[in-house]
C-alpha atoms as a PDB file:
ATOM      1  CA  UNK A   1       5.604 -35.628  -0.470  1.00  0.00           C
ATOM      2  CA  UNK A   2       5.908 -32.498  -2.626  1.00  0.00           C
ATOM      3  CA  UNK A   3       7.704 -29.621  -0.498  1.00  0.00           C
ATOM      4  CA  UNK A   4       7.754 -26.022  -1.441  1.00  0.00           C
ATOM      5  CA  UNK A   5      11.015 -24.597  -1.428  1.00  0.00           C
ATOM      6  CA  UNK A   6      11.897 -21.739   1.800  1.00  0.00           C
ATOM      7  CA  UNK A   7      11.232 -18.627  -0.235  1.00  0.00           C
ATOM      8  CA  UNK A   8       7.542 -20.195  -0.930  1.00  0.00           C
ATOM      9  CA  UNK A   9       6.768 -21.340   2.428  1.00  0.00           C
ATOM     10  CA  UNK A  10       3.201 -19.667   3.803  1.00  0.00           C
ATOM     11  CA  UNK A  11       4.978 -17.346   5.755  1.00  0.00           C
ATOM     12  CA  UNK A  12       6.506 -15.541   3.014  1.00  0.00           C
ATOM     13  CA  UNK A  13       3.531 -15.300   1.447  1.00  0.00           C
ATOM     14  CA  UNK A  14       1.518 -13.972   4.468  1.00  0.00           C
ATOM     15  CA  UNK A  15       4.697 -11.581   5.122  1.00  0.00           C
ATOM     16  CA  UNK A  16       4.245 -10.288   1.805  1.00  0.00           C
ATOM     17  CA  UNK A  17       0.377  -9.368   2.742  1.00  0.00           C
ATOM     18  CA  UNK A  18       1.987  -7.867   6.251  1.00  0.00           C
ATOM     19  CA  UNK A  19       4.371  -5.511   4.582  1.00  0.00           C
ATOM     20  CA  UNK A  20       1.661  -3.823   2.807  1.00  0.00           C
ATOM     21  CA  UNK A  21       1.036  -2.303   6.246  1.00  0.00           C
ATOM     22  CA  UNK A  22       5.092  -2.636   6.908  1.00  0.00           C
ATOM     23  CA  UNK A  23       4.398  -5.008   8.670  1.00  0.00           C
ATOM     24  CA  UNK A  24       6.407  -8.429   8.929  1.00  0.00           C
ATOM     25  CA  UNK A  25       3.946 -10.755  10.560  1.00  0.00           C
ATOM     26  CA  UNK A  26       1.568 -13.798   8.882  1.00  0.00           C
ATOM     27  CA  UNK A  27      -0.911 -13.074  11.195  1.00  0.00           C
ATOM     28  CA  UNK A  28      -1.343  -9.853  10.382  1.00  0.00           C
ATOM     29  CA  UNK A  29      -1.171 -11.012   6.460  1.00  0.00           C
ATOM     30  CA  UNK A  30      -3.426 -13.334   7.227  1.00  0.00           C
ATOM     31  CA  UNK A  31      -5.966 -10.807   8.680  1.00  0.00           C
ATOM     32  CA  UNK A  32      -5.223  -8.083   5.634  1.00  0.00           C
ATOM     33  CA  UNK A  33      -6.117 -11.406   3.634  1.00  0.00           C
ATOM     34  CA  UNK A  34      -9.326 -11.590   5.186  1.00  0.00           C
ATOM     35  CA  UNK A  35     -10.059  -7.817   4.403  1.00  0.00           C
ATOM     36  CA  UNK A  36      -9.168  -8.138   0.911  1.00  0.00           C
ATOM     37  CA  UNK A  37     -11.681 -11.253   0.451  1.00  0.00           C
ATOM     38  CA  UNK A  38     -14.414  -9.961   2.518  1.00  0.00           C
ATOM     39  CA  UNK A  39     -14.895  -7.256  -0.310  1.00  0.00           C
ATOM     40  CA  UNK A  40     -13.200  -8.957  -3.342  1.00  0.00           C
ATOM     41  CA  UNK A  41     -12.571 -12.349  -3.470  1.00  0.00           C
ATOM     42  CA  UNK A  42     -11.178 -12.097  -6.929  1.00  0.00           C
ATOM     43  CA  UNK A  43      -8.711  -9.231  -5.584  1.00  0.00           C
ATOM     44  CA  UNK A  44      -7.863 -11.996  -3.050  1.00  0.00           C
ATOM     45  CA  UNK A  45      -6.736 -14.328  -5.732  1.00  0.00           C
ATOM     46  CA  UNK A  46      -5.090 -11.820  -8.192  1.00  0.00           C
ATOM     47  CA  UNK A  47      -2.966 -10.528  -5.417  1.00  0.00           C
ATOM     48  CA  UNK A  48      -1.657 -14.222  -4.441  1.00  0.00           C
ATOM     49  CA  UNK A  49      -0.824 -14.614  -8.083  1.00  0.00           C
ATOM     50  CA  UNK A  50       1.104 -11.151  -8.224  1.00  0.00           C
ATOM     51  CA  UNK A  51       2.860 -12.659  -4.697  1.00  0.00           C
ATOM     52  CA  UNK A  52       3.935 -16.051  -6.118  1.00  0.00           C
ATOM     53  CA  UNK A  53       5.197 -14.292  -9.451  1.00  0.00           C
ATOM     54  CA  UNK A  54       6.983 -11.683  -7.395  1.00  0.00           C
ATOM     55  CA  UNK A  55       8.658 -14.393  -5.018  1.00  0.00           C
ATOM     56  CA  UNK A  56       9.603 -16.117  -8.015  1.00  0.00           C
ATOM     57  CA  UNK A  57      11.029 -13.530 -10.139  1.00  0.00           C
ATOM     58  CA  UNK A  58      13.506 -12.331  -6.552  1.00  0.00           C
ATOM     59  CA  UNK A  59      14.538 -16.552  -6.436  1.00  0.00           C
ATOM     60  CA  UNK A  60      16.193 -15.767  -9.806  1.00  0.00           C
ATOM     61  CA  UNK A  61      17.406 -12.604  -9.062  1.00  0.00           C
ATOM     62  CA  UNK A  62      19.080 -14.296  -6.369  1.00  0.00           C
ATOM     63  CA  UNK A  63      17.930 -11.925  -3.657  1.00  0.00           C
ATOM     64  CA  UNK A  64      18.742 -13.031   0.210  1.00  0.00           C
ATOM     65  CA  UNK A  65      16.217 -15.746   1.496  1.00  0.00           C
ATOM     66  CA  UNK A  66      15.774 -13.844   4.490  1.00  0.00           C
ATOM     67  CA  UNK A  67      14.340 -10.770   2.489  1.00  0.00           C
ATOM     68  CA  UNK A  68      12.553 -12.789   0.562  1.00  0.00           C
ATOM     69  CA  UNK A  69      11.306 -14.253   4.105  1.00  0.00           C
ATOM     70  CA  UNK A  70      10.461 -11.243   5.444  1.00  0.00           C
ATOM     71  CA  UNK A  71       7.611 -10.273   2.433  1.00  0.00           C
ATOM     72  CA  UNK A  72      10.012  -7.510   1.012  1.00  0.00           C
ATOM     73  CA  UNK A  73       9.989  -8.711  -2.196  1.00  0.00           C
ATOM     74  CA  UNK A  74       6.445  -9.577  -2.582  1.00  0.00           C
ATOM     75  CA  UNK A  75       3.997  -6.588  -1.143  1.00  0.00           C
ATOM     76  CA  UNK A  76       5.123  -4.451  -4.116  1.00  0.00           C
ATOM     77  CA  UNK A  77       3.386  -6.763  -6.207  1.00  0.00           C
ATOM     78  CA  UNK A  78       0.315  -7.502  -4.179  1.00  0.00           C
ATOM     79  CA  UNK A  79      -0.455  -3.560  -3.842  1.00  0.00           C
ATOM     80  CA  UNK A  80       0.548  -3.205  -8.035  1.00  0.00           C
ATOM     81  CA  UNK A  81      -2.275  -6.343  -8.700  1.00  0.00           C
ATOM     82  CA  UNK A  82      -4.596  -4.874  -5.978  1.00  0.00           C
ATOM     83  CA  UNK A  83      -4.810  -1.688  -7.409  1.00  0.00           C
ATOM     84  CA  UNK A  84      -4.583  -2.383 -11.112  1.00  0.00           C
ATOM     85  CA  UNK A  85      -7.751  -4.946 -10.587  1.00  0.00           C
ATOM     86  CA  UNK A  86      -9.482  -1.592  -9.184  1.00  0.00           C
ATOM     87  CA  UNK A  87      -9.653   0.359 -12.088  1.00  0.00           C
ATOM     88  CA  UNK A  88      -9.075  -1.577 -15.199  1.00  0.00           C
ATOM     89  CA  UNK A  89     -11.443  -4.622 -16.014  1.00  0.00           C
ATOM     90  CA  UNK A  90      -9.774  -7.650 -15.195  1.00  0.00           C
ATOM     91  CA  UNK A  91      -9.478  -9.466 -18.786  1.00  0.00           C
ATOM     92  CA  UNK A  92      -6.738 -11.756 -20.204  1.00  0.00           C
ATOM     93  CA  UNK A  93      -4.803  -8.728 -21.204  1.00  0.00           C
ATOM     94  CA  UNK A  94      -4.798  -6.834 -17.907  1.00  0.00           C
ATOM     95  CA  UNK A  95      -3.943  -9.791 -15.922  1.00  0.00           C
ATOM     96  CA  UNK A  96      -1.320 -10.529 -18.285  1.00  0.00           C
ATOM     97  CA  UNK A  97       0.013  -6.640 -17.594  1.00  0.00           C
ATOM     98  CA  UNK A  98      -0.537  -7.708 -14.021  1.00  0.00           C
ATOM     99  CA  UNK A  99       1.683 -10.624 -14.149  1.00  0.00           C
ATOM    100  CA  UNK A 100       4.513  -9.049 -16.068  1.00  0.00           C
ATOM    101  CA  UNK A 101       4.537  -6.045 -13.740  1.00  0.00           C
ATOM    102  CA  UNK A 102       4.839  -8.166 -10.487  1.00  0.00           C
ATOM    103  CA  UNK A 103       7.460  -9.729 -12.104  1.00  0.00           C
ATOM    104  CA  UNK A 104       9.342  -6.260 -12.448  1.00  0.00           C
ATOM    105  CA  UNK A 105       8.562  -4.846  -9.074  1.00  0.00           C
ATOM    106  CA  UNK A 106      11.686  -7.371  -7.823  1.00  0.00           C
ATOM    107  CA  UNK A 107      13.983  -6.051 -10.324  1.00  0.00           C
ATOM    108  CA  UNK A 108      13.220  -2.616  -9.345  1.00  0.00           C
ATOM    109  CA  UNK A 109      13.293  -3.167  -5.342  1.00  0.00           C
ATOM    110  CA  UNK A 110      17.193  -4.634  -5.869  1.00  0.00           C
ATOM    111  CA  UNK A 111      17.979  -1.330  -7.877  1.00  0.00           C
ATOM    112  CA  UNK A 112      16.274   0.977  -5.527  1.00  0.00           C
ATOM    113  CA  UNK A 113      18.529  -0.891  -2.555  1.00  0.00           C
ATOM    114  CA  UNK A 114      21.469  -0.459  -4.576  1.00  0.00           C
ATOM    115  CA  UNK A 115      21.184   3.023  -5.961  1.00  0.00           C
ATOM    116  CA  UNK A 116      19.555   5.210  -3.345  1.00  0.00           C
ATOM    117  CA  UNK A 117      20.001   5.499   0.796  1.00  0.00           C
ATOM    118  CA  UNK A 118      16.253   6.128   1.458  1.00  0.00           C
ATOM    119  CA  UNK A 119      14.024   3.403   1.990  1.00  0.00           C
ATOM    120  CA  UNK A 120      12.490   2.076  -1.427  1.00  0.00           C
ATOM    121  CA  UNK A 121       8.916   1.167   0.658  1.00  0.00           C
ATOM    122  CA  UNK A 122       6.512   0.926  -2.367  1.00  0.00           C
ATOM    123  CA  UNK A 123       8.537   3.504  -5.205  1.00  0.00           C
ATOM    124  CA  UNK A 124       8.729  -0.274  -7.335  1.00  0.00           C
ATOM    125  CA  UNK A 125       5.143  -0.556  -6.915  1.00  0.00           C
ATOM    126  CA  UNK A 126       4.284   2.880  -7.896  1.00  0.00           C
ATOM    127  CA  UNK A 127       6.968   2.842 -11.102  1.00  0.00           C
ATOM    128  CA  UNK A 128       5.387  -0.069 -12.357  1.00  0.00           C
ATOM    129  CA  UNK A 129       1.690   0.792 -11.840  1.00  0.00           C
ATOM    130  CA  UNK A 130       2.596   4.472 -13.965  1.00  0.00           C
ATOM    131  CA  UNK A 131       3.812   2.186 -16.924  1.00  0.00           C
ATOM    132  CA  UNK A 132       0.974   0.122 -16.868  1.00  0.00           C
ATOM    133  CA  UNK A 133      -1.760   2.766 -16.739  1.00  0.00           C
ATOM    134  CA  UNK A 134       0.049   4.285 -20.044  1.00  0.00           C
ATOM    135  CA  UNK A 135      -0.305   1.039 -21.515  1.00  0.00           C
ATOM    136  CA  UNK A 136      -3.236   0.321 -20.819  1.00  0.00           C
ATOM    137  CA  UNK A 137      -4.508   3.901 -22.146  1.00  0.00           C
ATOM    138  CA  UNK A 138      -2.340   3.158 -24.606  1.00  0.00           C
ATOM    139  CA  UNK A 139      -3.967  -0.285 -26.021  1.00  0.00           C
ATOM    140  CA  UNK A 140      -7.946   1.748 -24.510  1.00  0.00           C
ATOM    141  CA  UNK A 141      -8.318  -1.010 -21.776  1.00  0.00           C
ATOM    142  CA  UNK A 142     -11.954  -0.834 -20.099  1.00  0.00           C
ATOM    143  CA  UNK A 143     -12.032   0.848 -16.843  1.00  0.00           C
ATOM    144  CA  UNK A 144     -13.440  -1.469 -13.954  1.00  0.00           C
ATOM    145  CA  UNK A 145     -16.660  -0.383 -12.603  1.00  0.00           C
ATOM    146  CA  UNK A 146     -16.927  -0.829  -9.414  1.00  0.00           C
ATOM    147  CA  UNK A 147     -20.343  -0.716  -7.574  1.00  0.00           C
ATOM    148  CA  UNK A 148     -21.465   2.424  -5.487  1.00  0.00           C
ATOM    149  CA  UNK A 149     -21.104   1.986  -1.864  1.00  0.00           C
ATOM    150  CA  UNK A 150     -24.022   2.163   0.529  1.00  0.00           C
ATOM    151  CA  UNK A 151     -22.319   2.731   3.543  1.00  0.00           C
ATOM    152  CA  UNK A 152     -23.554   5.502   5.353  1.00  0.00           C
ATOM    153  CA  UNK A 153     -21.414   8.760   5.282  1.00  0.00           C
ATOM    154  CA  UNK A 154     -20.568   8.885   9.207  1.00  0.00           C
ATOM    155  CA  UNK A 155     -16.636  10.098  10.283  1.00  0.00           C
ATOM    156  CA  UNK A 156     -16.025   6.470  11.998  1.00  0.00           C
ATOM    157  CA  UNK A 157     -17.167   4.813   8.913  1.00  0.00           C
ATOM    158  CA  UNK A 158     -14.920   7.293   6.625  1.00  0.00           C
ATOM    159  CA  UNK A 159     -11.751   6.366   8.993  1.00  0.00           C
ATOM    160  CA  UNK A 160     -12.707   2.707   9.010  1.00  0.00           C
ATOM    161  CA  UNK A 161     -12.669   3.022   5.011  1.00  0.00           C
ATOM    162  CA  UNK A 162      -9.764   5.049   5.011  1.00  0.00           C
ATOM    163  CA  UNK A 163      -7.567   2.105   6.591  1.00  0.00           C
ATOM    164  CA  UNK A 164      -9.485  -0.163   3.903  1.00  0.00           C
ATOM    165  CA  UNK A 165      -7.845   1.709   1.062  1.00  0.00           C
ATOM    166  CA  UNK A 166      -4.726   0.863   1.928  1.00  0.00           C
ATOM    167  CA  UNK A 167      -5.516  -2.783   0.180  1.00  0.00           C
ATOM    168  CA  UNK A 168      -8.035  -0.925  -1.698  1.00  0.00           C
ATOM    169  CA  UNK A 169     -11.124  -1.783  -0.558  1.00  0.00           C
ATOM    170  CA  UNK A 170     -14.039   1.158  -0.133  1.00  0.00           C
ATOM    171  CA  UNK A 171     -15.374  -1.490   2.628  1.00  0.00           C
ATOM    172  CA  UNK A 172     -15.295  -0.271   6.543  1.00  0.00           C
ATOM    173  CA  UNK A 173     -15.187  -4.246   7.528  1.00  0.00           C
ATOM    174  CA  UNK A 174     -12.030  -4.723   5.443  1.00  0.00           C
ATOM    175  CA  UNK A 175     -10.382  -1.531   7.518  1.00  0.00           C
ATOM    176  CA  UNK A 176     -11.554  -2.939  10.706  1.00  0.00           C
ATOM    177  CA  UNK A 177      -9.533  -6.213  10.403  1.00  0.00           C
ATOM    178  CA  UNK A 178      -6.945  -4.560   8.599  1.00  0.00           C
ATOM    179  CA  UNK A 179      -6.729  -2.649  12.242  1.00  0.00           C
ATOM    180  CA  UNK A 180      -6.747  -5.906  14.069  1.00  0.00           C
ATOM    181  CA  UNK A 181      -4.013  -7.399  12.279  1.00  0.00           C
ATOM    182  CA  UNK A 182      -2.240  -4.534  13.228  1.00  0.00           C
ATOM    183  CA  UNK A 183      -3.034  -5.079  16.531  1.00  0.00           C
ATOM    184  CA  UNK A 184      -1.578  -8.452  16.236  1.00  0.00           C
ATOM    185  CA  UNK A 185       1.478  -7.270  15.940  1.00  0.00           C
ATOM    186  CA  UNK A 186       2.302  -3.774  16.473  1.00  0.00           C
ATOM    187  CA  UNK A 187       0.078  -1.801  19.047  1.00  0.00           C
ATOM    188  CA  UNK A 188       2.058   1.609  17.959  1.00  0.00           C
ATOM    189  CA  UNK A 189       0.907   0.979  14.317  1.00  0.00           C
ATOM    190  CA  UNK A 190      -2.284   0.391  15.357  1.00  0.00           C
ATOM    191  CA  UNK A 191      -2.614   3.302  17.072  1.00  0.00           C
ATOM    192  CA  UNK A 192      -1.066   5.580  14.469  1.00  0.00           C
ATOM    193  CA  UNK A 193      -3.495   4.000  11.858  1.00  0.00           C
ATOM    194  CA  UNK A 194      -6.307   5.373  13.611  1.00  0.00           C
ATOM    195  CA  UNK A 195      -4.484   8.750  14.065  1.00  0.00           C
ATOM    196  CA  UNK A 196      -3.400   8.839  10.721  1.00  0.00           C
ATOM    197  CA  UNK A 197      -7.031   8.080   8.601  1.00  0.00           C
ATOM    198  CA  UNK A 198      -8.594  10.416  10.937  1.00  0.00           C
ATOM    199  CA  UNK A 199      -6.837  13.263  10.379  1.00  0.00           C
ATOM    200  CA  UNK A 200      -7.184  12.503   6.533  1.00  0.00           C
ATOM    201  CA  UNK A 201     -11.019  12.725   7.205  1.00  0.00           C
ATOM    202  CA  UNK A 202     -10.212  15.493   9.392  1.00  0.00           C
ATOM    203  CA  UNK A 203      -8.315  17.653   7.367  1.00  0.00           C
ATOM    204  CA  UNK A 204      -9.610  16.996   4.149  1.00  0.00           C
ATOM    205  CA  UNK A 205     -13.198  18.364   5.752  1.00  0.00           C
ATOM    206  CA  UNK A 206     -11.379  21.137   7.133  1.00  0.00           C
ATOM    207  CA  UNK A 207      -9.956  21.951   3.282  1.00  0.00           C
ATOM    208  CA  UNK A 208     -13.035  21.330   1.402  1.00  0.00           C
ATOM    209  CA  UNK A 209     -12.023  18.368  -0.609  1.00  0.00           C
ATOM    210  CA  UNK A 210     -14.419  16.501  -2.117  1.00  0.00           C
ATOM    211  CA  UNK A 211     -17.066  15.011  -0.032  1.00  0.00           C
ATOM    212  CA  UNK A 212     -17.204  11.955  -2.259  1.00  0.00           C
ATOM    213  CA  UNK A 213     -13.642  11.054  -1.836  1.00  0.00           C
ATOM    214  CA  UNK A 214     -12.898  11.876   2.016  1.00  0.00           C
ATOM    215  CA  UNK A 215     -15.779   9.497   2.726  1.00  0.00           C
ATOM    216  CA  UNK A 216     -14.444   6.805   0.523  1.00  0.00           C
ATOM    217  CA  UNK A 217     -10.941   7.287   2.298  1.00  0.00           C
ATOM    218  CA  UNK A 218      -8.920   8.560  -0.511  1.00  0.00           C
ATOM    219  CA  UNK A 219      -6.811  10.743   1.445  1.00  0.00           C
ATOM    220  CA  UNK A 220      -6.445   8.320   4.804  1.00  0.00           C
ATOM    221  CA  UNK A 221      -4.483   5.917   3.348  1.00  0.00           C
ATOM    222  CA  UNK A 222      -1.047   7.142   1.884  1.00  0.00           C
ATOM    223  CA  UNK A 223      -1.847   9.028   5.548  1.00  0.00           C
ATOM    224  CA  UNK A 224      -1.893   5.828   7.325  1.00  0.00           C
ATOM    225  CA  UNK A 225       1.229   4.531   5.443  1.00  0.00           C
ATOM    226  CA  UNK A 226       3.276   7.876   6.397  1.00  0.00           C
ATOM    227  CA  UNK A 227       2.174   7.556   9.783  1.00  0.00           C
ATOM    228  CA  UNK A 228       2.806   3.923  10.665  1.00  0.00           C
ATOM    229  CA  UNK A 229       6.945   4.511   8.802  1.00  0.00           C
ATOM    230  CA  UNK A 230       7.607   7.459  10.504  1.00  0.00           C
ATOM    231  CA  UNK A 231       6.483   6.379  13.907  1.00  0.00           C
ATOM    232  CA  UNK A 232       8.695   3.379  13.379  1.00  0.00           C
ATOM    233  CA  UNK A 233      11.920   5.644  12.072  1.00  0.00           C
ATOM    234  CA  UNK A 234      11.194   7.942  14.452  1.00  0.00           C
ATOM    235  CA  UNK A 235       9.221   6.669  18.080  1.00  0.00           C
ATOM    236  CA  UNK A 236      10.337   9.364  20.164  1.00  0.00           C
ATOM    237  CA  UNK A 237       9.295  12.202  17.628  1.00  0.00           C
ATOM    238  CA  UNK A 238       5.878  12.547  17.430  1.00  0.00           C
ATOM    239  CA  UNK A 239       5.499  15.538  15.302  1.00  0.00           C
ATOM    240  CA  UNK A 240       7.406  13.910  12.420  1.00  0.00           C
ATOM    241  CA  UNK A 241       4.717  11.410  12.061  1.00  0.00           C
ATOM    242  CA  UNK A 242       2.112  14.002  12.259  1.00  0.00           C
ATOM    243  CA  UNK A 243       4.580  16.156   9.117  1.00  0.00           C
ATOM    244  CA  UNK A 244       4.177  13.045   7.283  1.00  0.00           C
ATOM    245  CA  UNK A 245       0.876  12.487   7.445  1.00  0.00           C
ATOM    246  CA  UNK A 246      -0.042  16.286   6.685  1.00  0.00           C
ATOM    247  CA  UNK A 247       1.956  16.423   3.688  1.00  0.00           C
ATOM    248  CA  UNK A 248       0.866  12.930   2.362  1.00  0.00           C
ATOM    249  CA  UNK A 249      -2.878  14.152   2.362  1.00  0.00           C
ATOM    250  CA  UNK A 250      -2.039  17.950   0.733  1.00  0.00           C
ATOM    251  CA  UNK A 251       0.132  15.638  -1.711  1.00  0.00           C
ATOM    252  CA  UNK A 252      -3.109  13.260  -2.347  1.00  0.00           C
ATOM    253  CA  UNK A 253      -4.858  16.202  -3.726  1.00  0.00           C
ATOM    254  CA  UNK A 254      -2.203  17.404  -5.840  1.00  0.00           C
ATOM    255  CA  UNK A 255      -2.127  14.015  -7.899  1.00  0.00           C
ATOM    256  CA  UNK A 256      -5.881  14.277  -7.866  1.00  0.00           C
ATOM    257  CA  UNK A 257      -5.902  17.499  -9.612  1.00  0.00           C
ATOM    258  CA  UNK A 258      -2.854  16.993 -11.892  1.00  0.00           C
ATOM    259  CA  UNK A 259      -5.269  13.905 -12.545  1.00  0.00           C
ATOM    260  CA  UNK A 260      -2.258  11.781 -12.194  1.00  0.00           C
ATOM    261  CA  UNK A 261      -2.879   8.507 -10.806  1.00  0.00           C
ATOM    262  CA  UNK A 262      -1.591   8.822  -7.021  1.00  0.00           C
ATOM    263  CA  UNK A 263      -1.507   5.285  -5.897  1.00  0.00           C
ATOM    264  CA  UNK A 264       0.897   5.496  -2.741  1.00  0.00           C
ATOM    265  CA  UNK A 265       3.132   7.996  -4.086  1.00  0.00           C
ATOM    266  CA  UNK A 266       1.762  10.677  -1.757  1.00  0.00           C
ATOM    267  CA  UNK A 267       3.189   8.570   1.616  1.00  0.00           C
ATOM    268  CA  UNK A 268       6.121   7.713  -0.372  1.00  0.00           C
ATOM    269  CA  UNK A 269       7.258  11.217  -0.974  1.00  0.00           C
ATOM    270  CA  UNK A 270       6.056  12.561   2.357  1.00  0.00           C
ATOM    271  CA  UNK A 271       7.806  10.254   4.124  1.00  0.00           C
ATOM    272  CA  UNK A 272      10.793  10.675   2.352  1.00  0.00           C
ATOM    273  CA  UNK A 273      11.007  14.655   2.331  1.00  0.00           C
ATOM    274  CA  UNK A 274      10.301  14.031   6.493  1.00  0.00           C
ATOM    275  CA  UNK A 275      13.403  11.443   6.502  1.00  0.00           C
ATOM    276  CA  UNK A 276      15.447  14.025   4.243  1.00  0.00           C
ATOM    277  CA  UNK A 277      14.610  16.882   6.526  1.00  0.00           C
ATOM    278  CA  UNK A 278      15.492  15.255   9.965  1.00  0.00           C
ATOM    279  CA  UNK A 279      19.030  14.000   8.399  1.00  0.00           C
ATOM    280  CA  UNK A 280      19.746  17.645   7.478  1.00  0.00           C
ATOM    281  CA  UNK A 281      18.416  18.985  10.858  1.00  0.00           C
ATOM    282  CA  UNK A 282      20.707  16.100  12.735  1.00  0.00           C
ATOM    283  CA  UNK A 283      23.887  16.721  11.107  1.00  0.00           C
ATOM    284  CA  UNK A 284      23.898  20.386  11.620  1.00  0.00           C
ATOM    285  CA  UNK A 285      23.464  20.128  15.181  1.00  0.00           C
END
């Protein structure tokens, strides 16, 4: 009987899915699975290819089996093939870009590790998507085009989507289950989740943003991501989760008019400049 070796096994794969919330559980991959098919079943498929190449690519970099357990080195690559499959058309060439990239987001992950003392989270993923979108302009790839919602424009529907776009999918359904796989494992996520895409609804209303994109959940989800690390860094502080998840959404809008393509840098650099900022605060005191 064929048998997949460890760093294959199912739960490394479902990990990967959970870690795109930062979360290491199957069932919660298995439920952020779920929301990605629900919407796109061909997202669903791309992203288990960027997995197994990712998984793959860390066996031969000889990366620890328990990292590789965990989904460490394969939600960098599910998030890079999730969002690339959102705005170019998927064609042999994309999916080729696709591949290759997954294949770097590995590489990049060990050298983040090694070089820097901040967590990496999903830098690798947001490096590599950059050098694919100027390749892609590069060689004038088609854009995807991806059919106007028809949800109706209600604040629990724009929070429900907000969570969605986190495996980017404008679908409320897909952010509800993403919120119960959360709830599968981590109740404190969960809740900061809902905290977190409100106030991107919230304050993105209060700001003026564009209508269009706080109802689609653009600025919930790097919000959502800076809440759920931060609360986990940091239980016992709740305003640094609540820093985080201001700056993430003020930091959404700057890529948006630099028309730089923000994937999750926003939470990325929140989070960090929070982390950065509590270090300096600790070791003067």
């Amino acid at each position: 009987m064929l048998k997949l070796p460890d760093y294959m096994c199912h739960n490394a794969i479902l990990r990967s899915y959970g870690q795109i919330f930062l979360q290491p559980s199957s069932r919660a991959g298995c439920l952020f699975i779920l929301a990605i098919a629900v919407n796109s079943l061909t997202q669903a498929f791309i992203a288990l290819t960027a997995i197994l190449t990712s998984l793959l690519t860390a066996r031969l970099l000889k990366v620890p089996a328990t990292d590789v357990g965990q989904g460490l080195y394969g939600f960098n690559a599910a998030l890079l093939a999730l969002a690339i499959s959102n705005v170019l058309a998927i064609t042999a060439v994309s999916m080729l870009l696709i591949i290759a990239g997954s294949a770097l987001t590995p590489l990049l992950l060990q050298q983040f590790k090694q070089r820097i003392s901040l967590p990496p989270f999903t830098a690798p993923y947001i490096l590599t998507g950059w050098m694919i979108m100027l390749i892609a302009s590069g060689l004038e790839l088609s854009p995807q085009l991806l059919p106007a919602s028809t949800e109706i424009d209600q604040f629990y529907t724009a929070v429900a989507r907000g969570i969605g776009q986190v495996v980017f999918q404008d679908n409320a359904l897909s952010g509800i289950l993403c919120l119960a796989g959360l709830l599968c494992y981590s109740r404190l996520a969960a809740v900061w989740t809902l905290i977190a895409s409100a106030c991107g609804v919230f304050i993105a209303g209060m700001l003026s943003f564009p209508d269009s994109l706080i109802n689609n959940g653009s600025y919930s989800y790097n919000a959502v991501l800076a809440g759920i690390a931060l609360a986990a860094l940091f239980p016992r502080r709740f305003i640094l989760p609540l820093l985080g998840i201001g700056i993430s959404i003020l930091l959404m809008r700057g890529f948006q008019l630099a028309e730089v393509p923000a994937f999750t840098a926003p939470f990325v650099l929140a989070t960090w400049l929070v982390i950065a900022a509590a270090h300096t605060k600790q070791r003067k005191s």
